[in-house]
PDB file of N, CA and C in Angstrom:
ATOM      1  N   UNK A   1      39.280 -15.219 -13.195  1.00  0.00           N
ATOM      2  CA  UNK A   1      38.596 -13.947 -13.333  1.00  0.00           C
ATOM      3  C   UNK A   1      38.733 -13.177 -12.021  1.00  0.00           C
ATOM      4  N   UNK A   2      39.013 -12.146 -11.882  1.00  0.00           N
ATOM      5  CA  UNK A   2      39.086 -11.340 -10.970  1.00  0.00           C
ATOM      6  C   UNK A   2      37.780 -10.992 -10.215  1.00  0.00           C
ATOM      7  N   UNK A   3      38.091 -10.967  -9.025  1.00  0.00           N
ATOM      8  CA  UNK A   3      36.685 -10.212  -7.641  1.00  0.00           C
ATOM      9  C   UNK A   3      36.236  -9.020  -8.699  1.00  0.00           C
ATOM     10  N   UNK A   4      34.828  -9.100  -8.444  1.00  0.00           N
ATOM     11  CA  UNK A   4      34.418  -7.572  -8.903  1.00  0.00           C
ATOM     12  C   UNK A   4      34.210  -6.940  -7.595  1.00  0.00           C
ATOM     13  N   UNK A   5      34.475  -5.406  -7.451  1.00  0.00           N
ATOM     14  CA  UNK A   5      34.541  -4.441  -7.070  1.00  0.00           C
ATOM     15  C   UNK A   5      32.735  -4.196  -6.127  1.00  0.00           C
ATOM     16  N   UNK A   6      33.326  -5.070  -5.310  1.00  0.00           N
ATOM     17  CA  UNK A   6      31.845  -5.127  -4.020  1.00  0.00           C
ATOM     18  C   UNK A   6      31.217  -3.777  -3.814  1.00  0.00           C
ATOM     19  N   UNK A   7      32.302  -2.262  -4.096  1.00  0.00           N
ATOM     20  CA  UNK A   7      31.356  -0.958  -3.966  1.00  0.00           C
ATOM     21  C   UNK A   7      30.507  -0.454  -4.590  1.00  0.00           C
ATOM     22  N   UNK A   8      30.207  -1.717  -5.735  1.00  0.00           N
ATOM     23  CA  UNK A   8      29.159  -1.487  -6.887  1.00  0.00           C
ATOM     24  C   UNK A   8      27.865  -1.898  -6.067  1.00  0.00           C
ATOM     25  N   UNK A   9      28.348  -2.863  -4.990  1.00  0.00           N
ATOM     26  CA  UNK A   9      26.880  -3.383  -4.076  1.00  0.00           C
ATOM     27  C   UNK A   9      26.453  -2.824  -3.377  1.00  0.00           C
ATOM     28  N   UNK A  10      27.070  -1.178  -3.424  1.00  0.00           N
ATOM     29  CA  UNK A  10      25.771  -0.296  -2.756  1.00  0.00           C
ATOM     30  C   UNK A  10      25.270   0.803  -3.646  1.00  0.00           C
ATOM     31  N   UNK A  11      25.506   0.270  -4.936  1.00  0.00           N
ATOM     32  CA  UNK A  11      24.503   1.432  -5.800  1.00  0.00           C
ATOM     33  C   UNK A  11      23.188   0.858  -6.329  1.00  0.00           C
ATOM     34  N   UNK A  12      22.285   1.980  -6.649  1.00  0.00           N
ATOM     35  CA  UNK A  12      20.960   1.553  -7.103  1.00  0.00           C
ATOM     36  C   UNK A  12      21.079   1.705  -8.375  1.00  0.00           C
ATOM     37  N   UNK A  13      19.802   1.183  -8.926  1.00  0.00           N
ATOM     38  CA  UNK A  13      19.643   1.308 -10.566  1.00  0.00           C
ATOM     39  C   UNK A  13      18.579   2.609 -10.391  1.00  0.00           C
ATOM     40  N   UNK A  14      18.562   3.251 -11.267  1.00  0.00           N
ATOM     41  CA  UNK A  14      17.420   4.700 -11.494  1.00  0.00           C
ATOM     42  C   UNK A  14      16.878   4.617 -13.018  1.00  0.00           C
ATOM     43  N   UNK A  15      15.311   4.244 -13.117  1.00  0.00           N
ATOM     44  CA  UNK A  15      15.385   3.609 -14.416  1.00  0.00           C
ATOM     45  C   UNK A  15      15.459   4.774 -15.397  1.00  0.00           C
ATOM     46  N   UNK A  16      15.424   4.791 -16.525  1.00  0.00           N
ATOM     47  CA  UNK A  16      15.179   6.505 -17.117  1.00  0.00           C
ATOM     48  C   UNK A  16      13.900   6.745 -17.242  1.00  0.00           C
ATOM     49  N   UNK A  17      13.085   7.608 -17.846  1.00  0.00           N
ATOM     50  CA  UNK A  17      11.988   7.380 -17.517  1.00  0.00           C
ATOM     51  C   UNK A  17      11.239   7.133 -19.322  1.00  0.00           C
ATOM     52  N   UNK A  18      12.660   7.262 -20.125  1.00  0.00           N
ATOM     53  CA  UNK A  18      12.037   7.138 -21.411  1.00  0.00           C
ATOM     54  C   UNK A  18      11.743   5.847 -21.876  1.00  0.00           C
ATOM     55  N   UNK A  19      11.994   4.819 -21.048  1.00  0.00           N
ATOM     56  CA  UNK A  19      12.427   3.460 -21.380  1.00  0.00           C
ATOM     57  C   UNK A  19      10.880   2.537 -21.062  1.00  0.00           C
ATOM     58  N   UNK A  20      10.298   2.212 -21.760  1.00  0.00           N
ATOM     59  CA  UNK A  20       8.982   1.221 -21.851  1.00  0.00           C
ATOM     60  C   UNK A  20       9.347   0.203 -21.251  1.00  0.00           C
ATOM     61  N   UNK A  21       8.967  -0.681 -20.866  1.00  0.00           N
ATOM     62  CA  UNK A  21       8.980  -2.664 -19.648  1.00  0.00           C
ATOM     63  C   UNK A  21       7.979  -2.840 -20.116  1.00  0.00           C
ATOM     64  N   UNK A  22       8.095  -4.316 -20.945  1.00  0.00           N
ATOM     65  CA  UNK A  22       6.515  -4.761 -20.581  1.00  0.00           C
ATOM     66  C   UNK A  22       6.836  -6.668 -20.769  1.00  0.00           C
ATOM     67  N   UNK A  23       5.916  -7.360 -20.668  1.00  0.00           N
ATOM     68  CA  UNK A  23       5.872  -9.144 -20.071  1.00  0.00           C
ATOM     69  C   UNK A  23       6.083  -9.325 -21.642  1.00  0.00           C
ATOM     70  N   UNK A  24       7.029 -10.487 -22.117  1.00  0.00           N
ATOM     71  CA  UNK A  24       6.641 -10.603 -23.719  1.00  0.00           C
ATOM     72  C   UNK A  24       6.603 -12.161 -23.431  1.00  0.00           C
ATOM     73  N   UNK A  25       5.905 -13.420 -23.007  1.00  0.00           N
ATOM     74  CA  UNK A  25       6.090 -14.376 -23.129  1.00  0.00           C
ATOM     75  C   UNK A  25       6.945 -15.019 -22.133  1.00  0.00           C
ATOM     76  N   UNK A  26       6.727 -14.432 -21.225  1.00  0.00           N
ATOM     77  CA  UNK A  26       7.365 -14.614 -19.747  1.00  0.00           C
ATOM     78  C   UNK A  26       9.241 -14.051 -19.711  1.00  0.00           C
ATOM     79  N   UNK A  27       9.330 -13.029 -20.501  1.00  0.00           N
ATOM     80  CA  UNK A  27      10.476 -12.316 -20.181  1.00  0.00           C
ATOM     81  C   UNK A  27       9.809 -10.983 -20.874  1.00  0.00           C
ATOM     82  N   UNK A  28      11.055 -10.114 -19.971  1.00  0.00           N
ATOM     83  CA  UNK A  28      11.063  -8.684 -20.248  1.00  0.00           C
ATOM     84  C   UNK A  28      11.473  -8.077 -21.075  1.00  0.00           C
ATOM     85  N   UNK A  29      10.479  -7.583 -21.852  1.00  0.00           N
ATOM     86  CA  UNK A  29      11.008  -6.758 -23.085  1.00  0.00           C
ATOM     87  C   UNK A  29      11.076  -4.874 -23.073  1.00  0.00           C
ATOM     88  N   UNK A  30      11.869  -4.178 -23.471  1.00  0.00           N
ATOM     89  CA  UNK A  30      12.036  -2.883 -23.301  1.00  0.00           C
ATOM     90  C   UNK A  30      12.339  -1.919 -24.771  1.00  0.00           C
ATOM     91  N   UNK A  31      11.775  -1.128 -24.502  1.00  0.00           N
ATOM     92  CA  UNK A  31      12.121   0.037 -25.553  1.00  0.00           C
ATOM     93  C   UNK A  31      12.024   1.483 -25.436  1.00  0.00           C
ATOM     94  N   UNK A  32      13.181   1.785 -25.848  1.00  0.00           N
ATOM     95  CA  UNK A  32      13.634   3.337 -25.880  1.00  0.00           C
ATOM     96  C   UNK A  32      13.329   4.264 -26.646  1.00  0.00           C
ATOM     97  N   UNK A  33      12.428   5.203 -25.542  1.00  0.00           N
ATOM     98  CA  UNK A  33      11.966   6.252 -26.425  1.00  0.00           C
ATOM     99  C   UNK A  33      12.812   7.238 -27.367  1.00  0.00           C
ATOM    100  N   UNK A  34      14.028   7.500 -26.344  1.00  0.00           N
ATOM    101  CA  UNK A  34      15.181   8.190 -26.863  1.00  0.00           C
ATOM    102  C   UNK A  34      15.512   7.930 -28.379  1.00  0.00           C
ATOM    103  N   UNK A  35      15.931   6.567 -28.548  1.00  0.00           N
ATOM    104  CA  UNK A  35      16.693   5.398 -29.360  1.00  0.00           C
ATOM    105  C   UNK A  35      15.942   4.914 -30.211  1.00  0.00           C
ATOM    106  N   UNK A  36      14.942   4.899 -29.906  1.00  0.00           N
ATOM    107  CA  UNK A  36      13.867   3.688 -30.672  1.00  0.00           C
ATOM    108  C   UNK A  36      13.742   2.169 -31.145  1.00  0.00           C
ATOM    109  N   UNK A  37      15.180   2.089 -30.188  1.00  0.00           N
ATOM    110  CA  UNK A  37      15.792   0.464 -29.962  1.00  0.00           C
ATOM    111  C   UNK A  37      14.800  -0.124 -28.790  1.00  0.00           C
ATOM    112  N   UNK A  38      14.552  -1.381 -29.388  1.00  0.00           N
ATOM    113  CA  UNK A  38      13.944  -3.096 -28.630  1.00  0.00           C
ATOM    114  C   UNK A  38      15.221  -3.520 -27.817  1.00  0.00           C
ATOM    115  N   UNK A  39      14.490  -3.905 -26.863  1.00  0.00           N
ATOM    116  CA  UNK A  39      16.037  -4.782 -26.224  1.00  0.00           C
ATOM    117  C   UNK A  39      14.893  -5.900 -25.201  1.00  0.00           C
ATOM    118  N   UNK A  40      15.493  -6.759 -25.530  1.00  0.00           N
ATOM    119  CA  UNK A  40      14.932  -8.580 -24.935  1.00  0.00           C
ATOM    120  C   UNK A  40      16.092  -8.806 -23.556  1.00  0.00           C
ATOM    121  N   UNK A  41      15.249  -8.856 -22.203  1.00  0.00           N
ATOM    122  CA  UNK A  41      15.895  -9.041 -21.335  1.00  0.00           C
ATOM    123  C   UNK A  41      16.430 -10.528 -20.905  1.00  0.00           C
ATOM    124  N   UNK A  42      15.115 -11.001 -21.731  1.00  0.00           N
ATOM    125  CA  UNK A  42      15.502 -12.797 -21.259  1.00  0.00           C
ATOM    126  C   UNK A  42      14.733 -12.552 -19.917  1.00  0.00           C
ATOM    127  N   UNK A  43      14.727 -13.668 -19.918  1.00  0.00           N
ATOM    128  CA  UNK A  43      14.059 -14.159 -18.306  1.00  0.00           C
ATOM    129  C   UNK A  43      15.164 -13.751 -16.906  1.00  0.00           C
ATOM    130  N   UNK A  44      16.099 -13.976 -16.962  1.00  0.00           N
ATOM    131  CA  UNK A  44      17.062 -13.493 -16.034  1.00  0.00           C
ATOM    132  C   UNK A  44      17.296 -12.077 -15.915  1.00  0.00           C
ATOM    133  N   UNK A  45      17.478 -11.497 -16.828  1.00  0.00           N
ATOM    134  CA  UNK A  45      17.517 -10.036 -17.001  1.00  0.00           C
ATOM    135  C   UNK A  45      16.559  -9.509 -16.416  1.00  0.00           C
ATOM    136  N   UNK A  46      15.278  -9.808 -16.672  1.00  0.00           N
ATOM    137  CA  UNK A  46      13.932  -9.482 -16.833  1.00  0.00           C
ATOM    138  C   UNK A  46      13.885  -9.280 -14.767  1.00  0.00           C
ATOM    139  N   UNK A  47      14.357 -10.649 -14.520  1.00  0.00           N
ATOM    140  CA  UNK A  47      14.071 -10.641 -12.692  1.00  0.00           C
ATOM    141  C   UNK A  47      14.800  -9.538 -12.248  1.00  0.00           C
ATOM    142  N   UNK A  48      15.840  -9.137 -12.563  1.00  0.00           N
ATOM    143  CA  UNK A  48      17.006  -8.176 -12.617  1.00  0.00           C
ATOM    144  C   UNK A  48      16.112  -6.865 -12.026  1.00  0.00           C
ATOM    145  N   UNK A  49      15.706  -6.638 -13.275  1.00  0.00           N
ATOM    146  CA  UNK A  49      14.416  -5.485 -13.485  1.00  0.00           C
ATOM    147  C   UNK A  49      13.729  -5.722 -12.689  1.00  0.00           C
ATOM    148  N   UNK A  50      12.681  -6.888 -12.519  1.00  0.00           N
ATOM    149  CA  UNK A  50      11.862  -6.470 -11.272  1.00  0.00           C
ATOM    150  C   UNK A  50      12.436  -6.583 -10.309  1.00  0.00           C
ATOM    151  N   UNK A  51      13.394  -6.913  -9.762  1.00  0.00           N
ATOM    152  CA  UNK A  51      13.859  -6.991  -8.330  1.00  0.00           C
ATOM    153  C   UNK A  51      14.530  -5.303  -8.402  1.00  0.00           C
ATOM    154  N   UNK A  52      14.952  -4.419  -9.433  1.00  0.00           N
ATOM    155  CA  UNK A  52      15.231  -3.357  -8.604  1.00  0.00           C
ATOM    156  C   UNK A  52      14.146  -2.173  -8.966  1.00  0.00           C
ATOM    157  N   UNK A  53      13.017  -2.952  -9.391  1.00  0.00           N
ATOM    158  CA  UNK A  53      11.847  -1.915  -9.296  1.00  0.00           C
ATOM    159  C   UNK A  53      11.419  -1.585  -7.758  1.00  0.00           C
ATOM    160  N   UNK A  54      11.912  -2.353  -6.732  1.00  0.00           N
ATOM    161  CA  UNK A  54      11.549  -2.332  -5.074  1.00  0.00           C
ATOM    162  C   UNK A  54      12.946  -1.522  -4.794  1.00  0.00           C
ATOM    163  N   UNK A  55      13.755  -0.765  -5.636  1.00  0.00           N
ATOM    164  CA  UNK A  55      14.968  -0.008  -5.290  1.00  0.00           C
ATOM    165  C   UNK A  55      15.819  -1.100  -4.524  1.00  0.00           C
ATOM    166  N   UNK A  56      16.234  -2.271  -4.440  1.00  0.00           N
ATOM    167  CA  UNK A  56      17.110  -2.792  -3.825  1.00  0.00           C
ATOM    168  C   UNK A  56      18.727  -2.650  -4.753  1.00  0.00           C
ATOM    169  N   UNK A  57      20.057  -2.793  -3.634  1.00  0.00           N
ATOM    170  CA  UNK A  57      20.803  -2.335  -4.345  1.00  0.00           C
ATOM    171  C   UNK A  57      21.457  -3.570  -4.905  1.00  0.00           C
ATOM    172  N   UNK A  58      22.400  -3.147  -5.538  1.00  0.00           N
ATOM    173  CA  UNK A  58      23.046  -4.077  -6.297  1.00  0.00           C
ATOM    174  C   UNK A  58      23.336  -5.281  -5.700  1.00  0.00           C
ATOM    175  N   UNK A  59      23.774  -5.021  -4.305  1.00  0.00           N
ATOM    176  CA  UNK A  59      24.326  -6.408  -3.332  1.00  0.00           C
ATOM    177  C   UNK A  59      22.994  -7.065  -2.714  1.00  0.00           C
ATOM    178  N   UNK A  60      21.821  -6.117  -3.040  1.00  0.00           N
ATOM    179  CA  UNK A  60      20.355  -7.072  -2.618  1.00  0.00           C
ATOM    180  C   UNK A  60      19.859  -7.742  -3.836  1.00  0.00           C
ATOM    181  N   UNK A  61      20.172  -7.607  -5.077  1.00  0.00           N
ATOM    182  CA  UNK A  61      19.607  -8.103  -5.698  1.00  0.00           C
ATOM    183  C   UNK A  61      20.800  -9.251  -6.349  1.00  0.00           C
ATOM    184  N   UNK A  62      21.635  -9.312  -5.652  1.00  0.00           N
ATOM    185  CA  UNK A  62      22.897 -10.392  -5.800  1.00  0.00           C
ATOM    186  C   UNK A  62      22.539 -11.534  -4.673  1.00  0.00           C
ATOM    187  N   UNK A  63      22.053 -10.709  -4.032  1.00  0.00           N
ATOM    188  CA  UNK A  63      21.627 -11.917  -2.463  1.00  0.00           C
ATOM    189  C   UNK A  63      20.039 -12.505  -3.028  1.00  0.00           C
ATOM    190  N   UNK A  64      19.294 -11.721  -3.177  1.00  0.00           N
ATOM    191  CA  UNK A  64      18.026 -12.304  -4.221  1.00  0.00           C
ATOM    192  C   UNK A  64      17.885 -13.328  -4.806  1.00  0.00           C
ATOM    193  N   UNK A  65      19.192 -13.436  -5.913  1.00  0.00           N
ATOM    194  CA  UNK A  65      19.357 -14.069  -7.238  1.00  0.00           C
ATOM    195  C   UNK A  65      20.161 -14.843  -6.444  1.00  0.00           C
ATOM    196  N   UNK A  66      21.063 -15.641  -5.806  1.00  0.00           N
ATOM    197  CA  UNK A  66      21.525 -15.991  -5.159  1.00  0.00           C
ATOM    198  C   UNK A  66      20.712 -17.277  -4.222  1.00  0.00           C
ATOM    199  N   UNK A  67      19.666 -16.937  -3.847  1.00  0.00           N
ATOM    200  CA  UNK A  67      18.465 -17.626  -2.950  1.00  0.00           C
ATOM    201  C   UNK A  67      17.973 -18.485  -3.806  1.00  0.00           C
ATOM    202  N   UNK A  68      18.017 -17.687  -5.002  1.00  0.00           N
ATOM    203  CA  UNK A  68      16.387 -18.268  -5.888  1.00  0.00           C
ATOM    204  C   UNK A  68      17.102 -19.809  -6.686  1.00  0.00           C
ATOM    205  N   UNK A  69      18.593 -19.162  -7.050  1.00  0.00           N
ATOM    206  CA  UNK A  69      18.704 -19.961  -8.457  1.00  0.00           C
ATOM    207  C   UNK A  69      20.463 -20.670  -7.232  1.00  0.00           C
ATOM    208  N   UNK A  70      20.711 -21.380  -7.958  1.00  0.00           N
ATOM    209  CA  UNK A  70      21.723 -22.152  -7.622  1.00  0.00           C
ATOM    210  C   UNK A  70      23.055 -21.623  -8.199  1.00  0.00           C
ATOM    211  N   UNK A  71      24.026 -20.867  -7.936  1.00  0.00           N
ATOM    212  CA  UNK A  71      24.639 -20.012  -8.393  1.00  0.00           C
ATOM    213  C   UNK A  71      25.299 -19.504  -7.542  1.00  0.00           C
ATOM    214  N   UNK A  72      26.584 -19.180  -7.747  1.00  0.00           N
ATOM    215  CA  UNK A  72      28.043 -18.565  -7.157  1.00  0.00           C
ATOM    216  C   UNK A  72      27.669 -17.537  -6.946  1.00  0.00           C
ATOM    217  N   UNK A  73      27.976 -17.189  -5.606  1.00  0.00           N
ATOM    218  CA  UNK A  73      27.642 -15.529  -5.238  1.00  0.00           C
ATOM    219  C   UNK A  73      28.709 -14.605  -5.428  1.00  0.00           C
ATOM    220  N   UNK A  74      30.021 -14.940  -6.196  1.00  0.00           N
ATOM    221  CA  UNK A  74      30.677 -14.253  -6.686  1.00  0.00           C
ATOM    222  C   UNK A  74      30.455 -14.001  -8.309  1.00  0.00           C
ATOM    223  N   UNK A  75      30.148 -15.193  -8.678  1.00  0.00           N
ATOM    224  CA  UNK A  75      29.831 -15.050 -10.213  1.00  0.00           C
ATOM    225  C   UNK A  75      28.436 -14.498 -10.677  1.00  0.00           C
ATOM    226  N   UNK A  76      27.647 -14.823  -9.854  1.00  0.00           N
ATOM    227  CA  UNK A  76      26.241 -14.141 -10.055  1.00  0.00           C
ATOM    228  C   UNK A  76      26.583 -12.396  -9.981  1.00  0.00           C
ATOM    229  N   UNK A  77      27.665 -11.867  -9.048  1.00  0.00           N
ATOM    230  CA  UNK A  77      27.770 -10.342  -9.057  1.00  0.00           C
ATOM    231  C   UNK A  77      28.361 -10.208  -9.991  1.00  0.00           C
ATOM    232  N   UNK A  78      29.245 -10.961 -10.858  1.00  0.00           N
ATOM    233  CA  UNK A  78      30.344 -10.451 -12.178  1.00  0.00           C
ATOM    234  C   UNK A  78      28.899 -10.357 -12.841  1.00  0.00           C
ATOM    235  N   UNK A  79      27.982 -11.390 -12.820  1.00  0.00           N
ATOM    236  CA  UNK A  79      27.168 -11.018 -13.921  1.00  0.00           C
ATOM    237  C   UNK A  79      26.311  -9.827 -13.696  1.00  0.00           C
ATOM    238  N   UNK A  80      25.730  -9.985 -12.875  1.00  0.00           N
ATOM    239  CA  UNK A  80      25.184  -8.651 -12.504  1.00  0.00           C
ATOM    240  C   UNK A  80      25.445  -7.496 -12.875  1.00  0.00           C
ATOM    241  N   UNK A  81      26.327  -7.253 -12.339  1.00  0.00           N
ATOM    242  CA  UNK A  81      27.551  -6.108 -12.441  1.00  0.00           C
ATOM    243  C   UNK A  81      27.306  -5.436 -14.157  1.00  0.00           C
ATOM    244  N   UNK A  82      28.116  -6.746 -15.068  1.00  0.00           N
ATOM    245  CA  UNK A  82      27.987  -6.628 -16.123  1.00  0.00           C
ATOM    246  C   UNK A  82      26.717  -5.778 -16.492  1.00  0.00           C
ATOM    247  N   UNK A  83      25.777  -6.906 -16.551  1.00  0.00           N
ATOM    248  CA  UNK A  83      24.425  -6.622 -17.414  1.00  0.00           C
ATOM    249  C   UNK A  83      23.773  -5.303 -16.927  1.00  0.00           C
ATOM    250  N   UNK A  84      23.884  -4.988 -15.754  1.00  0.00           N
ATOM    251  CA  UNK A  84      23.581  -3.175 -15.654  1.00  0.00           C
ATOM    252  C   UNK A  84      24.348  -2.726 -16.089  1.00  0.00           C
ATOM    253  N   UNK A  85      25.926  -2.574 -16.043  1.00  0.00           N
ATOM    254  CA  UNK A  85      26.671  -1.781 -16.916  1.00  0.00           C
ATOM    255  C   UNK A  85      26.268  -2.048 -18.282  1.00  0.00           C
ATOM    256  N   UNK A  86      26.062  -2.776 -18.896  1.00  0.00           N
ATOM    257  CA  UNK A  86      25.520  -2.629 -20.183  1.00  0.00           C
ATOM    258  C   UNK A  86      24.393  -2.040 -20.533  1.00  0.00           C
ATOM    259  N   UNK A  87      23.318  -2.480 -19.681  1.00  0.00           N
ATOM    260  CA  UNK A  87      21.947  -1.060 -19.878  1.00  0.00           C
ATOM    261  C   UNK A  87      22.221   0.233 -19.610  1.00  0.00           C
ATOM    262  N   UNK A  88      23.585   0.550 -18.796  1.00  0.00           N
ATOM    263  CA  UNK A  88      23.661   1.925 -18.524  1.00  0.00           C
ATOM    264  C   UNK A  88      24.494   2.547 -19.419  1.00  0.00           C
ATOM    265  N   UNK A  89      25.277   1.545 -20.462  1.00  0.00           N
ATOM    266  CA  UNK A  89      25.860   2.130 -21.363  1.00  0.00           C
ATOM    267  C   UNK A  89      25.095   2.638 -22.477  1.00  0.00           C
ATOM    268  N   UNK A  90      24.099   1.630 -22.380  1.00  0.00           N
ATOM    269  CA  UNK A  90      23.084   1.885 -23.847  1.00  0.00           C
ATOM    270  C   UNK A  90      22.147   2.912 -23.273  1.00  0.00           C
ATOM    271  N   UNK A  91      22.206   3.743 -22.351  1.00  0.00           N
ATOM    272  CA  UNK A  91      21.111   4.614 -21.433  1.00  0.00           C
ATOM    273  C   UNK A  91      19.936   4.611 -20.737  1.00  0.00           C
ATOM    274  N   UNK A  92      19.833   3.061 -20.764  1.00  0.00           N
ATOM    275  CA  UNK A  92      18.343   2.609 -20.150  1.00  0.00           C
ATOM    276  C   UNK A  92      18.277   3.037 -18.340  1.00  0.00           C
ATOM    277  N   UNK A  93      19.023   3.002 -17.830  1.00  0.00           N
ATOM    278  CA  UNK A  93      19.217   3.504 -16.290  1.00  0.00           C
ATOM    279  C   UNK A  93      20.730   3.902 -16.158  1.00  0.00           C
ATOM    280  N   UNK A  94      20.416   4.228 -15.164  1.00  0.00           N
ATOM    281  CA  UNK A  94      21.549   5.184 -14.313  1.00  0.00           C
ATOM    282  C   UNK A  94      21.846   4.334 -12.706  1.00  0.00           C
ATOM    283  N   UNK A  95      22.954   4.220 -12.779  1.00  0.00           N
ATOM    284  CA  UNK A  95      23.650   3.590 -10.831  1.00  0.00           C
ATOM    285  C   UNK A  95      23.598   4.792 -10.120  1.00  0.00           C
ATOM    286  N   UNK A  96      22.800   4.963  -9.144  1.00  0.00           N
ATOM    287  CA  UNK A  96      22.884   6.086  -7.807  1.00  0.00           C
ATOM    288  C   UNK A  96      23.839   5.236  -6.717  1.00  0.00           C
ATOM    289  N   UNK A  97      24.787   6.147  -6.311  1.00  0.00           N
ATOM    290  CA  UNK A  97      25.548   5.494  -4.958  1.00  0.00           C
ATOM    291  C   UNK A  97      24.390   5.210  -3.915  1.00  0.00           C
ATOM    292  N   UNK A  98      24.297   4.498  -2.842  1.00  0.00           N
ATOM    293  CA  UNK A  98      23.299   5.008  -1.601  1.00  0.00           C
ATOM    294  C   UNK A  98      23.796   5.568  -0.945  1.00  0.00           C
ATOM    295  N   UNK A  99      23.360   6.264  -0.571  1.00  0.00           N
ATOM    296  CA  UNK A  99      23.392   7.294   0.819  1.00  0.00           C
ATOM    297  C   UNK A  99      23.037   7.142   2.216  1.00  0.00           C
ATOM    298  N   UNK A 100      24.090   7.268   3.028  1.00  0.00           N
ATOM    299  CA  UNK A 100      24.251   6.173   4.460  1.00  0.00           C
ATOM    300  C   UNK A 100      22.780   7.535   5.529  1.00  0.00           C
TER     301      UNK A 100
END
């Protein structure tokens, strides 16, 4: 599998603001006001979310997840990577570059 693209580790997540969070049984569950779609974060997902509710960027919350769980710090960013691109496809947040 190929390196993912490390300039993703300085963007933030921006959540939308139509999008509900709430605890369902010790993972994060969400729903779109827009959409009116459920979406189940799982427990991993879910940390995802709270770790960039403190605005950390992509490469802090790779170093985060990284500490906590036992896991490749290259493969933990493919996943990463992924699973926000997938909420941002479905419109739940938006990636802001940071600004030096």
């Amino acid at each position: 599998m190929a390196a993912t693209d490390r300039a993703k580790d300085h963007y933030r997540i921006m959540y939308d603001e139509e999008v509900y969070v709430s605890d369902m049984d010790g993972e994060k569950v969400m729903m779109s006001i827009n959409t009116g779609k459920y979406y189940n974060l799982g427990f991993t997902g879910g940390r995802i979310w709270e770790l960039a509710e403190s605005t950390p960027s992509l490469g802090e919350i790779v170093a985060a997840l990284t500490e906590e769980y036992e896991v490749d710090e290259e493969q933990c960013r493919q996943q990463v990577h992924a699973f926000v691109a997938e909420l941002e496809r479905e419109g739940l947040l938006k990636l802001q570059r940071e600004t030096l």
